[in-house]
Protein backbone atom coordinates (compact mmCIF):
# COMPACT_ATOMS: atom_id res chain seq x y z
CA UNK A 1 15.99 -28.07 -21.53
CA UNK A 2 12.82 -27.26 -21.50
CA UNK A 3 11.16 -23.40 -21.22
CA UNK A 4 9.73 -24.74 -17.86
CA UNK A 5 12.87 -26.02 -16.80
CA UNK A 6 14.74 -22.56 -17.21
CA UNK A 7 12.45 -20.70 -15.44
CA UNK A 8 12.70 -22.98 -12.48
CA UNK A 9 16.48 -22.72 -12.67
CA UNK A 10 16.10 -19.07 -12.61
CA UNK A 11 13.26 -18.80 -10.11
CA UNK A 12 15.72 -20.96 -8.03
CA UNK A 13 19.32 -18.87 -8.86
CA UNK A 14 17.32 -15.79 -7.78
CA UNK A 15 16.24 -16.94 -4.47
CA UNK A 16 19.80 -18.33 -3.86
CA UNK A 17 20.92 -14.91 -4.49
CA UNK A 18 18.18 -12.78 -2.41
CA UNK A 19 18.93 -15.46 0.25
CA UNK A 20 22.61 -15.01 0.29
CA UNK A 21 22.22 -11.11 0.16
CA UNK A 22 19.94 -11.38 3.49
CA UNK A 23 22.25 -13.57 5.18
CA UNK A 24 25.70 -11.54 4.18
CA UNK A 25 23.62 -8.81 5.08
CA UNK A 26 22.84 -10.17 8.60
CA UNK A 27 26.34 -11.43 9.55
CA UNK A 28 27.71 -7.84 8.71
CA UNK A 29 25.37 -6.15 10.75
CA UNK A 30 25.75 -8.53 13.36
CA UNK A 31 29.63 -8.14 12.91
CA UNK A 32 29.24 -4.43 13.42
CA UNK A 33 27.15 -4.39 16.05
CA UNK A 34 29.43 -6.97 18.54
CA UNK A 35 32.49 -5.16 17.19
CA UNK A 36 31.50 -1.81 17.04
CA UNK A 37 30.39 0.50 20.32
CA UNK A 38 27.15 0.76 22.00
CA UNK A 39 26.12 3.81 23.39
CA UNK A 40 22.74 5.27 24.26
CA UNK A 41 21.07 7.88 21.73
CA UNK A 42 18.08 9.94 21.82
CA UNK A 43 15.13 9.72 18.91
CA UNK A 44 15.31 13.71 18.13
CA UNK A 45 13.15 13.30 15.19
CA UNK A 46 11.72 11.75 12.46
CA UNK A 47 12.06 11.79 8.84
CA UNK A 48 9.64 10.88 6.04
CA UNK A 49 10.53 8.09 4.01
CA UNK A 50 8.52 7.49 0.94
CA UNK A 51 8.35 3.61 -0.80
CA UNK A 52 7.98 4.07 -4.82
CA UNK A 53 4.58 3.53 -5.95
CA UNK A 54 3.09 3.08 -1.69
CA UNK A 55 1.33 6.53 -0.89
CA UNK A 56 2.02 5.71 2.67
CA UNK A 57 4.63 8.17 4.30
CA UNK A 58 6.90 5.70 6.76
CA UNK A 59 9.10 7.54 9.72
CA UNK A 60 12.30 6.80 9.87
CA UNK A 61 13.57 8.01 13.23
CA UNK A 62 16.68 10.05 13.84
CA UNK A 63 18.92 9.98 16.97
CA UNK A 64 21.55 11.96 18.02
CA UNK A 65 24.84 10.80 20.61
CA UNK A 66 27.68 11.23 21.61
CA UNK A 67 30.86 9.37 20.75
CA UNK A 68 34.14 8.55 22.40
CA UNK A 69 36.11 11.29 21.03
CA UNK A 70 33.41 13.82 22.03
CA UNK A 71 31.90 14.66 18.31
CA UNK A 72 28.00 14.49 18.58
CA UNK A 73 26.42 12.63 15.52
CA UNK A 74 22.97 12.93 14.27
CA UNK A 75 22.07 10.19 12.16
CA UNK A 76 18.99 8.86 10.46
CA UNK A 77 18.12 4.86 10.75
CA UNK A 78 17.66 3.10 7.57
CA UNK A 79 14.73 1.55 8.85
CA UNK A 80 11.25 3.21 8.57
CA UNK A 81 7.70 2.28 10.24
CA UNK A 82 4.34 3.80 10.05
CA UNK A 83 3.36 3.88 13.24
CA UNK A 84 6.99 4.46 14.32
CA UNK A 85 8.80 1.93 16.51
CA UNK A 86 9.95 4.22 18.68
CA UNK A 87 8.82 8.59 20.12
CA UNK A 88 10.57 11.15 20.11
CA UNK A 89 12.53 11.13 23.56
CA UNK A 90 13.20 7.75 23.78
CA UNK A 91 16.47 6.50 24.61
CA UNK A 92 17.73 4.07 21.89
CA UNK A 93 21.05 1.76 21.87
CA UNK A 94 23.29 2.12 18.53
CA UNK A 95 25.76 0.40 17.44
CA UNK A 96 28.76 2.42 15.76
CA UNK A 97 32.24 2.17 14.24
CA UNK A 98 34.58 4.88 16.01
CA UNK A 99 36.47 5.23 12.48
CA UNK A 100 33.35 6.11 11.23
CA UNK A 101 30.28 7.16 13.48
CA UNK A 102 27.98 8.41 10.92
CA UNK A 103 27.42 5.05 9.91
CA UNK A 104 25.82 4.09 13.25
CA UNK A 105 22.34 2.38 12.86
CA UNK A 106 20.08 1.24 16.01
CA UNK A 107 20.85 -2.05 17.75
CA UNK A 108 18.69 -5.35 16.33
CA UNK A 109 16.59 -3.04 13.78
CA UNK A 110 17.24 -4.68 10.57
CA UNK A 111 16.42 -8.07 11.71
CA UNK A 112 13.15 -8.52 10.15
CA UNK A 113 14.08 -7.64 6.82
CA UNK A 114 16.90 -9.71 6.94
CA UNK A 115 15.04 -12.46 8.13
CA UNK A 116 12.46 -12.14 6.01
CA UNK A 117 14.61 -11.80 2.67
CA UNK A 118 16.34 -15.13 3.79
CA UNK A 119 13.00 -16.77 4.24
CA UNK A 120 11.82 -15.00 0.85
CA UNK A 121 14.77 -16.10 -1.07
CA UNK A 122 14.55 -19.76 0.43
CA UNK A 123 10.90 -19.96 -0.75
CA UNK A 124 12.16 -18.84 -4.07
CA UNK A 125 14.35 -21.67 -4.02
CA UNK A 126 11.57 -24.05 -3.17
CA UNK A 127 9.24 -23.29 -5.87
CA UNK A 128 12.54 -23.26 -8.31
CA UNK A 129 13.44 -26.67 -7.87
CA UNK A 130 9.41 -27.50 -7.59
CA UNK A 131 8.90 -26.01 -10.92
CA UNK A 132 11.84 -27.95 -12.33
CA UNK A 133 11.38 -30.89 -11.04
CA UNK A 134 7.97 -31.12 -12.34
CA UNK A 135 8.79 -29.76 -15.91
């Protein structure tokens, strides 16, 4: 094979790959979230998130609630926004896992970077077998 021909065999194994880790990703968190509770939570505050190399400073916000065996949880979302999606005070649905609570994360946030890494990955995957078919 050709050095052409390897890198669109790689090209293409990588977007498989970032494909499959959006879409495993996806299912899990939709798993979660139609298994798990929903309650309300409140957006207390927000932290800073930084992105290496971006000198942009991204808010992540954090919520607080309740769950069913009383405990109140604060938790920070792993998703982050400059201008934030959402103020201080507002009421926010999360999803949680009574067995574990602290791992609660706000209903239907992640679904643009799951999206897009599926739609990266497939693109990946396109120009792979582009590449290699016209090596």
């Amino acid at each position: 094979m050709t050095p052409p021909e390897w890198i669109g065999i790689g090209t293409a194994v990588a977007g498989a790959g970032l494909a499959a880790f959006g879409a495993a990703e996806g299912m899990s968190r939709r798993r979660r979230e139609t298994e798990g509770r929903q309650v309300p939570a409140t957006v207390v505050e927000f932290a800073q998130v930084r992105m290496l190399r971006d000198p942009n400073t991204l808010l992540a916000p954090v919520f607080e609630f309740v769950s069913e065996d009383g405990r109140k949880v604060r938790k920070q979302s792993r998703n982050a926004s400059a201008p934030p999606a959402h103020a201080i005070g507002d009421t926010v649905m999360v999803w949680y896992d009574p067995a574990q609570p602290e791992q609660a994360d706000i209903v239907g946030e992640a679904g643009a970077w799951v999206l897009g890494s599926i739609c990266l990955g497939l693109l990946f995957v396109a120009v792979g077998i582009a590449v290699f078919v016209f090596a």
